[in-house]
Each structure stands twice: as C-alpha cells, then as structure tokens.
C-alpha atoms as a PDB file:
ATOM      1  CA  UNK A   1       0.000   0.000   0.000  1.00  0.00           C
ATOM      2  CA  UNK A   2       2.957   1.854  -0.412  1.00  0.00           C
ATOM      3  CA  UNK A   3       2.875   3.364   3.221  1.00  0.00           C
ATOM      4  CA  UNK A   4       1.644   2.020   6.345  1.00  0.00           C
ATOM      5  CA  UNK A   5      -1.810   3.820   6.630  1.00  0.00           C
ATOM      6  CA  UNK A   6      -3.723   0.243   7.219  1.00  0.00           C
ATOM      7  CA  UNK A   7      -3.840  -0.192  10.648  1.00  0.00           C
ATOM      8  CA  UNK A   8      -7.301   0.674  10.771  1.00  0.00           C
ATOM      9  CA  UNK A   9      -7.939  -0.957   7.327  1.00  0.00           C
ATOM     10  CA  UNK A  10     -10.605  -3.828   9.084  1.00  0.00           C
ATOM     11  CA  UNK A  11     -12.304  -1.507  11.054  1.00  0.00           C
ATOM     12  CA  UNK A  12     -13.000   1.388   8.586  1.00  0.00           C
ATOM     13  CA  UNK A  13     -14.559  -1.341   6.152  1.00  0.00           C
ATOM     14  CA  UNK A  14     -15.978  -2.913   8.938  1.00  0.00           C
ATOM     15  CA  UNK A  15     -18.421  -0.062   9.520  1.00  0.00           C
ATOM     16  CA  UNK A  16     -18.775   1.166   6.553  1.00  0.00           C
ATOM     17  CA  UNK A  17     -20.246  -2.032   5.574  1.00  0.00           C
ATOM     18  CA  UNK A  18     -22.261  -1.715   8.903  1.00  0.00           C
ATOM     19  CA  UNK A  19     -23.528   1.643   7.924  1.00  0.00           C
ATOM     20  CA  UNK A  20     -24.245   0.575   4.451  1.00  0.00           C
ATOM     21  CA  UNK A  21     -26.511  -2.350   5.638  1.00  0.00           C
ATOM     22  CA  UNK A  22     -28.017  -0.554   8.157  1.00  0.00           C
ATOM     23  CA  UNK A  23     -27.362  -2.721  10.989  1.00  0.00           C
ATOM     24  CA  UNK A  24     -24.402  -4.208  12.903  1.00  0.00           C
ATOM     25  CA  UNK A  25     -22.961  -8.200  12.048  1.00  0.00           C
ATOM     26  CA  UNK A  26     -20.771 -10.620  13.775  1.00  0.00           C
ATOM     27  CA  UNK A  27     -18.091 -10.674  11.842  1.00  0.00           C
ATOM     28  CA  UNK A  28     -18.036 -14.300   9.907  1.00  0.00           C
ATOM     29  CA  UNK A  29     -14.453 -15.928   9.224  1.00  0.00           C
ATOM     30  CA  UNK A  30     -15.543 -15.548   5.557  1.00  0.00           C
ATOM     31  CA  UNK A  31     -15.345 -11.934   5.754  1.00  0.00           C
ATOM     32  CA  UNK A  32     -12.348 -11.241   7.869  1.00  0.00           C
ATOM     33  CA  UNK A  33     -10.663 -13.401   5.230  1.00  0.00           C
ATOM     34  CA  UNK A  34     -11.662 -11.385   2.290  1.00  0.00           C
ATOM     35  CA  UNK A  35     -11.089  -7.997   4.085  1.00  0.00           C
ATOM     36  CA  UNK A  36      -7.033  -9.931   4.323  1.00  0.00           C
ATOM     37  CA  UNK A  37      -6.988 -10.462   0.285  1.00  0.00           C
ATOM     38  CA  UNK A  38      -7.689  -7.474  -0.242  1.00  0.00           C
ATOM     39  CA  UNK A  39      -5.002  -5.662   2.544  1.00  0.00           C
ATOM     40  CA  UNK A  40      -2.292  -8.396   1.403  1.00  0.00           C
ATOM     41  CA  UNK A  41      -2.897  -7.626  -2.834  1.00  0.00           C
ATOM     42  CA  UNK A  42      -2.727  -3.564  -1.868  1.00  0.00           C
ATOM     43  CA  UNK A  43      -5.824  -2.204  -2.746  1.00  0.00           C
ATOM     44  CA  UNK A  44      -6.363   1.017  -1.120  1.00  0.00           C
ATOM     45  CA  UNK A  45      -9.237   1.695   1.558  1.00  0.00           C
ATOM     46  CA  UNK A  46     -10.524   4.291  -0.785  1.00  0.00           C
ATOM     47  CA  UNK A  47     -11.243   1.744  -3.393  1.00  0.00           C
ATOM     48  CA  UNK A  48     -12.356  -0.816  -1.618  1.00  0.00           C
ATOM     49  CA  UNK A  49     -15.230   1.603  -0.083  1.00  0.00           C
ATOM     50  CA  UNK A  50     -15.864   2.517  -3.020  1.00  0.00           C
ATOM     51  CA  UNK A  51     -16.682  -1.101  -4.483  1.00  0.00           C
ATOM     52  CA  UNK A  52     -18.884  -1.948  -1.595  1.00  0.00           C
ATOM     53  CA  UNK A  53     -20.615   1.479  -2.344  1.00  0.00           C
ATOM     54  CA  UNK A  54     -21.314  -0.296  -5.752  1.00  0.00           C
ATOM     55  CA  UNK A  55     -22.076  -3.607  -4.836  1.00  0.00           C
ATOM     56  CA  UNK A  56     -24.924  -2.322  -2.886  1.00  0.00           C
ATOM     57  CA  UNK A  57     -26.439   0.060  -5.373  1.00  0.00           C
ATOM     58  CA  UNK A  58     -26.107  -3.261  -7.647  1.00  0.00           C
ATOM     59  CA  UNK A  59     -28.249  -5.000  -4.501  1.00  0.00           C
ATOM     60  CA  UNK A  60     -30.677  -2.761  -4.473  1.00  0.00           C
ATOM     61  CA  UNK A  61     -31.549  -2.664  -7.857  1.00  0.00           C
ATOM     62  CA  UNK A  62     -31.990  -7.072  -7.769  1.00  0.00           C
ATOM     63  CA  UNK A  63     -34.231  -8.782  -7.056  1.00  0.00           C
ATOM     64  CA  UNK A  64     -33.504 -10.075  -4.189  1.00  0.00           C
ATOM     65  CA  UNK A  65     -33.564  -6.231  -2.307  1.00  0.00           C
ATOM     66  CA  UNK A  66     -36.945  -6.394  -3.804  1.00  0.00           C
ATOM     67  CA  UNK A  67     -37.752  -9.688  -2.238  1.00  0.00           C
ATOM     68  CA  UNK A  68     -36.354  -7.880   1.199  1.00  0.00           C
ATOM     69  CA  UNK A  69     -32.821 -10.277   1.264  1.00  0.00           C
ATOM     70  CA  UNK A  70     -30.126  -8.089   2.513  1.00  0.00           C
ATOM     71  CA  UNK A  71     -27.013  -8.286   1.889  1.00  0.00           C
ATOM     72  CA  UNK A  72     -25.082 -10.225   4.322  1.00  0.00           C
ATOM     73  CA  UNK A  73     -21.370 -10.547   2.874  1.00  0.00           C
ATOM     74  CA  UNK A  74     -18.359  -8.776   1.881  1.00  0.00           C
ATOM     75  CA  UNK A  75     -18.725 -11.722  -0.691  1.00  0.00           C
ATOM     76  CA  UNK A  76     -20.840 -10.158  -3.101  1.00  0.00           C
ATOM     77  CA  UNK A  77     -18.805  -6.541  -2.798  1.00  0.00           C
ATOM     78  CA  UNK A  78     -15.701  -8.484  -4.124  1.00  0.00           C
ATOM     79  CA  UNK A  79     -15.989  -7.570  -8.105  1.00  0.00           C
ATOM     80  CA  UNK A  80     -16.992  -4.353  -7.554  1.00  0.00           C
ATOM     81  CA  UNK A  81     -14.149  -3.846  -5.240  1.00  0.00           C
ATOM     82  CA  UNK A  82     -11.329  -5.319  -7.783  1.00  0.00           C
ATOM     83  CA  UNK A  83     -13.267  -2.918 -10.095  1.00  0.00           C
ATOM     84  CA  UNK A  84     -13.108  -0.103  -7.993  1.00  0.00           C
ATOM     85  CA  UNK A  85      -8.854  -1.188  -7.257  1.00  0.00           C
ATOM     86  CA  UNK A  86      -8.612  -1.412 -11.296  1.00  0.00           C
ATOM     87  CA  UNK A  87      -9.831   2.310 -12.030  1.00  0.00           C
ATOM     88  CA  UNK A  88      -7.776   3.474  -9.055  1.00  0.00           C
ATOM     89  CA  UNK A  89      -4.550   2.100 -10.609  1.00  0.00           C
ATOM     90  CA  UNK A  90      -5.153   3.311 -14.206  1.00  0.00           C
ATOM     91  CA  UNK A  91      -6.087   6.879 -12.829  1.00  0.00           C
ATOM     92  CA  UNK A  92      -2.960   6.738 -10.564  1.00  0.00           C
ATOM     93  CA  UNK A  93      -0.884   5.775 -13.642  1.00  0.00           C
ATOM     94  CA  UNK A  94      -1.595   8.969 -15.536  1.00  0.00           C
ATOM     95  CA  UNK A  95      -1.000  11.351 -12.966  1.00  0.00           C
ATOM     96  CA  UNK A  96       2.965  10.943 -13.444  1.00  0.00           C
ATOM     97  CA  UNK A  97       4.828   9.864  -9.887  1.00  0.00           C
ATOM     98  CA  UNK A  98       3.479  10.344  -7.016  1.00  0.00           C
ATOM     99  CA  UNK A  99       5.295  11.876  -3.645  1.00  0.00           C
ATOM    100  CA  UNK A 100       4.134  10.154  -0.733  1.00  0.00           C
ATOM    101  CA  UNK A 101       3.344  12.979   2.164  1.00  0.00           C
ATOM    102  CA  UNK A 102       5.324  11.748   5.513  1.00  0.00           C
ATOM    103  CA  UNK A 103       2.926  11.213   7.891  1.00  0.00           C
ATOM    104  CA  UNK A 104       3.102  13.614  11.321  1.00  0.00           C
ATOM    105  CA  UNK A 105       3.611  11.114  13.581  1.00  0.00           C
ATOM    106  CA  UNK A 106       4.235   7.201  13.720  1.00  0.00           C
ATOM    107  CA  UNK A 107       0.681   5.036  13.350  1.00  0.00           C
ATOM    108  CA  UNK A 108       1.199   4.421  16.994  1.00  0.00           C
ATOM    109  CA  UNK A 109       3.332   4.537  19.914  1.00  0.00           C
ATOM    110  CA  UNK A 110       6.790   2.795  20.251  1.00  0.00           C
ATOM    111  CA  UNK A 111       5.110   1.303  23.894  1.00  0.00           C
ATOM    112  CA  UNK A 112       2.364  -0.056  21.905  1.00  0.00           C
ATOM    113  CA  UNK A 113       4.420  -1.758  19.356  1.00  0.00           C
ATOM    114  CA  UNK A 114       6.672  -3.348  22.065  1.00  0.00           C
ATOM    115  CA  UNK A 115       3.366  -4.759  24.309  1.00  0.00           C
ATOM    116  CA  UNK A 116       2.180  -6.757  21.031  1.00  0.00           C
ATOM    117  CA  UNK A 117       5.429  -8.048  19.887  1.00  0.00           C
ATOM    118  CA  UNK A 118       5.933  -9.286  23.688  1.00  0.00           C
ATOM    119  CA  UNK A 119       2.367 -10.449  24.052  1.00  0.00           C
ATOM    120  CA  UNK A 120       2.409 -12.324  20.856  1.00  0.00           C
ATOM    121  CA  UNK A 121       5.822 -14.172  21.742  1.00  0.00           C
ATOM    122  CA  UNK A 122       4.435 -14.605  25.257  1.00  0.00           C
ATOM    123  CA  UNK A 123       1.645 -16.665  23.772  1.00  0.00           C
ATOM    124  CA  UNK A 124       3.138 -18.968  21.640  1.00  0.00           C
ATOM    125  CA  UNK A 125       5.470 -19.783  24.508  1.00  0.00           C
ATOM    126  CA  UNK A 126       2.852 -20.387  26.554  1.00  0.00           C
ATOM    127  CA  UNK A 127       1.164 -22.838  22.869  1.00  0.00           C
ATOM    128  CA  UNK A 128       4.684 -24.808  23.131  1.00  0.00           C
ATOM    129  CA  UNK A 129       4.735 -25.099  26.077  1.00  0.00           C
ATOM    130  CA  UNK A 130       0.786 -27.005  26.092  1.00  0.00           C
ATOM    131  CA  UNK A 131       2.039 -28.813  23.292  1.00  0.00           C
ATOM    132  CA  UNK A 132       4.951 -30.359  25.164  1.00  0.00           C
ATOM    133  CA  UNK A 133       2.817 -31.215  28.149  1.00  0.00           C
ATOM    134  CA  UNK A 134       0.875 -33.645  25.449  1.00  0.00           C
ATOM    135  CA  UNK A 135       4.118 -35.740  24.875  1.00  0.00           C
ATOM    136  CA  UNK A 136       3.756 -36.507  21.022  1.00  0.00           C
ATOM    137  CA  UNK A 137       6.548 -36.262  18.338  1.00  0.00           C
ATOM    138  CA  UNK A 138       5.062 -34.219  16.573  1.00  0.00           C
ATOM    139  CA  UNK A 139       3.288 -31.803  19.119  1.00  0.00           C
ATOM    140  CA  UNK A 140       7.414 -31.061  19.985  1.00  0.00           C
ATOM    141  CA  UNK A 141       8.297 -30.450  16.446  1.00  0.00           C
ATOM    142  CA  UNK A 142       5.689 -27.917  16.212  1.00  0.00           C
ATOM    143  CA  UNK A 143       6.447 -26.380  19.921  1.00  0.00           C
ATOM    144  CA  UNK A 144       9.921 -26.049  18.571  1.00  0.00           C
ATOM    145  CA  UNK A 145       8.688 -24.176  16.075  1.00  0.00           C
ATOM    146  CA  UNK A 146       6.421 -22.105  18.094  1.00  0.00           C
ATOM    147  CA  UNK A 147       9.753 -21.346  20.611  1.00  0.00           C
ATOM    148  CA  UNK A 148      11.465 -20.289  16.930  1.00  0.00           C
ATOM    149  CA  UNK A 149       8.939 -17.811  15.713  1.00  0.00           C
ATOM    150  CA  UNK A 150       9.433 -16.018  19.577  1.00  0.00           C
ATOM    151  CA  UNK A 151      12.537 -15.972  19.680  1.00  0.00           C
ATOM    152  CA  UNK A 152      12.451 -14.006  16.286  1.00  0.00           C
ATOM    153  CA  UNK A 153       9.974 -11.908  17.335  1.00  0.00           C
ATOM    154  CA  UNK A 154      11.905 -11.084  20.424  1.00  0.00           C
ATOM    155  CA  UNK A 155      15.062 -10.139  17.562  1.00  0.00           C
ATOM    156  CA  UNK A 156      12.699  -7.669  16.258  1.00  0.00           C
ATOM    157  CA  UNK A 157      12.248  -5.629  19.431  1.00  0.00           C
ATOM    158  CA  UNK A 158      15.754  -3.873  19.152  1.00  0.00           C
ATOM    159  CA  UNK A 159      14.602  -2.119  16.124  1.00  0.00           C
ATOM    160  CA  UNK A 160      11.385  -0.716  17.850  1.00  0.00           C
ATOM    161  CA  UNK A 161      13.786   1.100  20.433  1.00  0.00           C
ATOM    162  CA  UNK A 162      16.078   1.958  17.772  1.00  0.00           C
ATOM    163  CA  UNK A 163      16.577   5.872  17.415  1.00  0.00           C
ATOM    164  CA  UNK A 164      15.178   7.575  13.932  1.00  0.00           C
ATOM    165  CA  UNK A 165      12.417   6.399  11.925  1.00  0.00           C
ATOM    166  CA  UNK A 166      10.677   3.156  12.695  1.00  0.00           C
ATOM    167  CA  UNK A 167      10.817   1.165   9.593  1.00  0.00           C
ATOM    168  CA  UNK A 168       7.049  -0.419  10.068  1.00  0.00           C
ATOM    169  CA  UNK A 169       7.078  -1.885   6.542  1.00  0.00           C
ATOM    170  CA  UNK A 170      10.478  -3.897   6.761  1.00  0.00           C
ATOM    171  CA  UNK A 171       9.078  -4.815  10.557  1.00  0.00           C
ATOM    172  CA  UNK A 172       5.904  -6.488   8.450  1.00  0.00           C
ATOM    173  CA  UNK A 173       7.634  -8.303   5.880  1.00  0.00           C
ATOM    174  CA  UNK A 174       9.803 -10.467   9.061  1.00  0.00           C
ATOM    175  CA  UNK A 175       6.593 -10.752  10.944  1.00  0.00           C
ATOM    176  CA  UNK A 176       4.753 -12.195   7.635  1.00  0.00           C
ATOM    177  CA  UNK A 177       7.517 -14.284   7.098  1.00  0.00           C
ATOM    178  CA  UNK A 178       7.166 -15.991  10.271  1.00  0.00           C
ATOM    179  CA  UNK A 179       3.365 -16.130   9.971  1.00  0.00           C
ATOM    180  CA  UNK A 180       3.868 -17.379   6.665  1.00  0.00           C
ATOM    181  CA  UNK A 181       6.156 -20.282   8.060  1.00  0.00           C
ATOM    182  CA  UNK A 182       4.462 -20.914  11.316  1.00  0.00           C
ATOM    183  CA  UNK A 183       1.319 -21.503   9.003  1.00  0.00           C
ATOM    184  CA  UNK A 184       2.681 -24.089   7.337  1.00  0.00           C
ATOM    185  CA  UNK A 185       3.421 -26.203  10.315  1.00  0.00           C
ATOM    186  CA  UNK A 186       0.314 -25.760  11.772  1.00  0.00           C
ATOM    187  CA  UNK A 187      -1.203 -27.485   8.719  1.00  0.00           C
ATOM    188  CA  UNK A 188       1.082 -29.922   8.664  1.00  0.00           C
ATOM    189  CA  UNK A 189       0.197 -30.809  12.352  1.00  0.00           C
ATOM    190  CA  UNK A 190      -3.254 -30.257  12.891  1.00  0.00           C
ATOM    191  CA  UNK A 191      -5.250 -33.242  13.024  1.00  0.00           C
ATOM    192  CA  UNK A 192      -6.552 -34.502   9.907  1.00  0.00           C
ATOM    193  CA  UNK A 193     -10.532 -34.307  10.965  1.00  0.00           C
ATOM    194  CA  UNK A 194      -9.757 -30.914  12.069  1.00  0.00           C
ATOM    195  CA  UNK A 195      -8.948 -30.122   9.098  1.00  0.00           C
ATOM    196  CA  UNK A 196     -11.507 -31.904   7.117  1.00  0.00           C
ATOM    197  CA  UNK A 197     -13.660 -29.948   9.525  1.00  0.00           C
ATOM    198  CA  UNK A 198     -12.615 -26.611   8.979  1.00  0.00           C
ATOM    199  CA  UNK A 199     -12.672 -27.401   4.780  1.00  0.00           C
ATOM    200  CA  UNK A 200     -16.303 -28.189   5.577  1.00  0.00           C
ATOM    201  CA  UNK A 201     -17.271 -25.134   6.803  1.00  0.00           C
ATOM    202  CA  UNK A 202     -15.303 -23.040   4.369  1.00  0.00           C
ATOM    203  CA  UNK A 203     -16.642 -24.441   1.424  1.00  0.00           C
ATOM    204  CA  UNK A 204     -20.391 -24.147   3.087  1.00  0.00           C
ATOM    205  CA  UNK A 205     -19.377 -20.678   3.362  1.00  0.00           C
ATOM    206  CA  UNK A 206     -18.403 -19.987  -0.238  1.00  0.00           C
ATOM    207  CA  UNK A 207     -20.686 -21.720  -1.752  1.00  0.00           C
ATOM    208  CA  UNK A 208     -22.996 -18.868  -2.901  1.00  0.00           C
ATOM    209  CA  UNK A 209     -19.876 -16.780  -4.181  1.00  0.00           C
ATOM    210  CA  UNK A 210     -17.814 -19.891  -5.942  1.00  0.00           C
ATOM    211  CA  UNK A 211     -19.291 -18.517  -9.376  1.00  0.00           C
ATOM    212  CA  UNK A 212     -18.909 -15.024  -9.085  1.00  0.00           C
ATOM    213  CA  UNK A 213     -15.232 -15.580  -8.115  1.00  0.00           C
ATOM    214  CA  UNK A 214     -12.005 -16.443 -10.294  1.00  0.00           C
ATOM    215  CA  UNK A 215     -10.174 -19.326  -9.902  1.00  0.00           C
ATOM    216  CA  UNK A 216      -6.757 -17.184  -8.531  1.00  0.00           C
ATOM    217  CA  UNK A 217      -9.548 -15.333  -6.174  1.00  0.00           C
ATOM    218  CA  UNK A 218     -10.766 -18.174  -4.946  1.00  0.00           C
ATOM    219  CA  UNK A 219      -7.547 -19.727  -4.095  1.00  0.00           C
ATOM    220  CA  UNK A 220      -6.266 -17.031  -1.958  1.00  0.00           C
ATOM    221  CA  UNK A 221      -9.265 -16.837  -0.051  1.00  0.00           C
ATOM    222  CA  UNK A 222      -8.874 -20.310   0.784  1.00  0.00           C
ATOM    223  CA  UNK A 223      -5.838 -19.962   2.120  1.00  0.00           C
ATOM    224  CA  UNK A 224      -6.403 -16.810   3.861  1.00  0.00           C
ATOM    225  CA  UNK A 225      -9.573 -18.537   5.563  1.00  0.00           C
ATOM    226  CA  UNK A 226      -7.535 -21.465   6.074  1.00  0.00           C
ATOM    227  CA  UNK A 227      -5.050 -19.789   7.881  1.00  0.00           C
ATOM    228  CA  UNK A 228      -7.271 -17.823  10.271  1.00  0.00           C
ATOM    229  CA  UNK A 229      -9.127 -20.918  11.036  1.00  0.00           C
ATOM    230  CA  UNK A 230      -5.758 -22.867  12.224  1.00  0.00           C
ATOM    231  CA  UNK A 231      -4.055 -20.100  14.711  1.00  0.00           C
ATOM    232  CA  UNK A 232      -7.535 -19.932  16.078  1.00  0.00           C
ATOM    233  CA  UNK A 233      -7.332 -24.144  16.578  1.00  0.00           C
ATOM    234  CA  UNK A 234      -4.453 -23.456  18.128  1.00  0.00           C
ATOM    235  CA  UNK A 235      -4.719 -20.344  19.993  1.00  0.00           C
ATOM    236  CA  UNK A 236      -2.103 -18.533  18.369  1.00  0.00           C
ATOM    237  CA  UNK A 237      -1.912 -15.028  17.778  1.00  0.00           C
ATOM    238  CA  UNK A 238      -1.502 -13.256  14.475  1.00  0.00           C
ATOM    239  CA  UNK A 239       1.654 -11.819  14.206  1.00  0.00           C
ATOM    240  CA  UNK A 240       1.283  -9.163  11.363  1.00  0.00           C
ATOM    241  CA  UNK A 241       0.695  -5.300  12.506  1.00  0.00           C
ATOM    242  CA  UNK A 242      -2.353  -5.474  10.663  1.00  0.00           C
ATOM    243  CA  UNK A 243      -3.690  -7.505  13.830  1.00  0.00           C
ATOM    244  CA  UNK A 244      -2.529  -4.711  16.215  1.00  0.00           C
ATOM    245  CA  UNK A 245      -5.245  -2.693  16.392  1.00  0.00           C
END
C-alpha cells in the first residue's frame, strides 16, 4: 500500500459495511478473510469503499432487495471492489509519480508496538509449552517451532527502540515471514478431521460466491480462511501489525 496507513484498514470497512446495511454483524471468518486479500494484494481503503458502495447500489436494484434479502457478505462486494482497485490504478498511472506525504507522527506509539510483539511471543510460549505437556513427536516439532517464531519476534524488538524512523514496513515483511512459516506447520500438524472440519465449513461458506469468483480469487481466499481458522485451533496469535489494532 505503499505506506503504512492500514492499521485501521478492518475496522473502517468494517463499519462502513455496517452503515451501508443498516445494521451491525458478527463478523463471519468468511469476511475477515476477504477484508485480508484485499489488505495483502494492496488495494487502497478508498477503493475498496468505493466497491462496496457499488455492490450495494447493484443490490438494491436485484431482485432479491426487492424480495427484502439483505445483503449479508463482503462476498458479493468483491468484483466491484477489484473494479473499484482497477480504475484506481489506471487513474494513478496517468498522474505521473506520485510523492508520498510523511505522515506527522508514527501510526502508533513505540510502547504499543513493544506490548504486542511481547504479548504475541508470550503466547506462543505459553502454545509450546501445552504442546509439550501432550508428549507426542510431533506436538514437539511444532512447539519447537512455536519457541522459533518467539525468539524471532523477540530479535525484532531492538529495532522498535532503535533511534530515527521506525521502519514499520520492513518490521511487516519479518513478521509475515514468520506467519507465513508458522502456518505451514500448523497445517502440517493439525489433526486430519480438524482439518476436514474446517474445509467443511469453508466451502459451506463460499458456496454462494464460488461462481462469481475467479479461480486465482478463490484460491487465496482459501488460504487466507484457512489460515485464520488454524491459529484460532491453536490459539495462536496473528503476528502481522495489521492484527494490532
């Protein structure tokens, strides 16, 4: 997103979807996985507003508004939100280079940084240590890994005391890259009717949306689903700053 102005991505869509509908939702897996696509593939909060502006005008003109169906997912705003992404890119492209304005102050405080990263590596110390207490190869492998990931996260905390500007985005890509690893050994370990389980109930969940989506949409928000559903399994916090707020 070329700066780090997201923090609040999730809960200015959030609401603006809330104030669209007209009424407040619990927020479904499904959802919170799509709002993920589109923070990890860059599309800017402006545009994606914008879409779900347009998905409901499209709603209300269906027949199903007429039939008093509202609209219940961030599902149906996803074309109209890759629409809305589209037009922002080609206007962005003929306006020549664009200077990014530095932003007054840091997204948040230095304090607050430092209480997640410790919190998160707090918590999967506390995960290893639950999985060693069941006694199973492969319960330690995955501890192991669990003790990794906080031990890296613990690396990281020099550079939030560092003097001069925090760099937030290279601070992201080493968090993702540990979420991004400790995902994959969560799937590797979790229990095979767990799994089977949790495939279930995402495919239930897209079912209505499979044809209105691409193949390469659908396929990320499998796995963005997928991975939200294991660290909740699990008990595992997310590690990116997108989950700090």
């Amino acid at each position: 997103m070329g700066s780090f102005n997201y923090f609040n991505y999730f809960t200015e869509i959030e609401e603006h979807f809330w104030r669209k509908r007209g009424a407040h939702l619990l927020v479904s897996p499904l959802d919170w996985a799509i709002v993920e696509t589109w923070q990890k593939a860059g599309i800017p909060l402006s545009a994606v507003l914008k879409g779900i502006d347009r998905a409901f005008e499209s709603w209300g003109r269906s027949r199903r508004a007429a039939g008093g169906r509202q609209l219940k997912s961030l599902a149906y705003c996803v074309d109209a939100v890759l629409d809305a992404a589209a037009e922002a890119q080609e206007a962005a492209a003929g306006t020549g280079p664009e200077v990014a304005a530095r932003p007054a102050s840091e997204p948040f405080s230095r304090v607050e940084l430092r209480k997640y990263l410790e919190r998160n590596a707090a918590r999967l110390r506390a995960a290893a240590d639950k999985l060693r207490a069941q006694a199973k190869e492969t319960s330690a492998s995955l501890a192991s890994r669990l003790e990794d990931t906080a031990r890296r996260i613990e690396e990281a905390l020099p550079l939030v005391d560092a003097p001069g500007a925090l760099d937030l985005e290279d601070l992201e890509r080493r968090l993702t890259v540990s979420e991004e690893k400790l995902t994959a050994a969560l799937a590797a370990d979790a229990d095979e009717e767990a799994l089977l389980g949790i495939r279930r109930e995402m495919d239930r969940a897209l079912a209505p949306y499979r044809r209105k989506m691409s193949a390469e949409q659908l396929a990320q928000l499998e796995r963005q689903y997928l991975q939200k559903r294991l660290f909740e399994q699990f008990d595992l916090p997310r590690l990116s700053l997108f989950y700090l707020t």
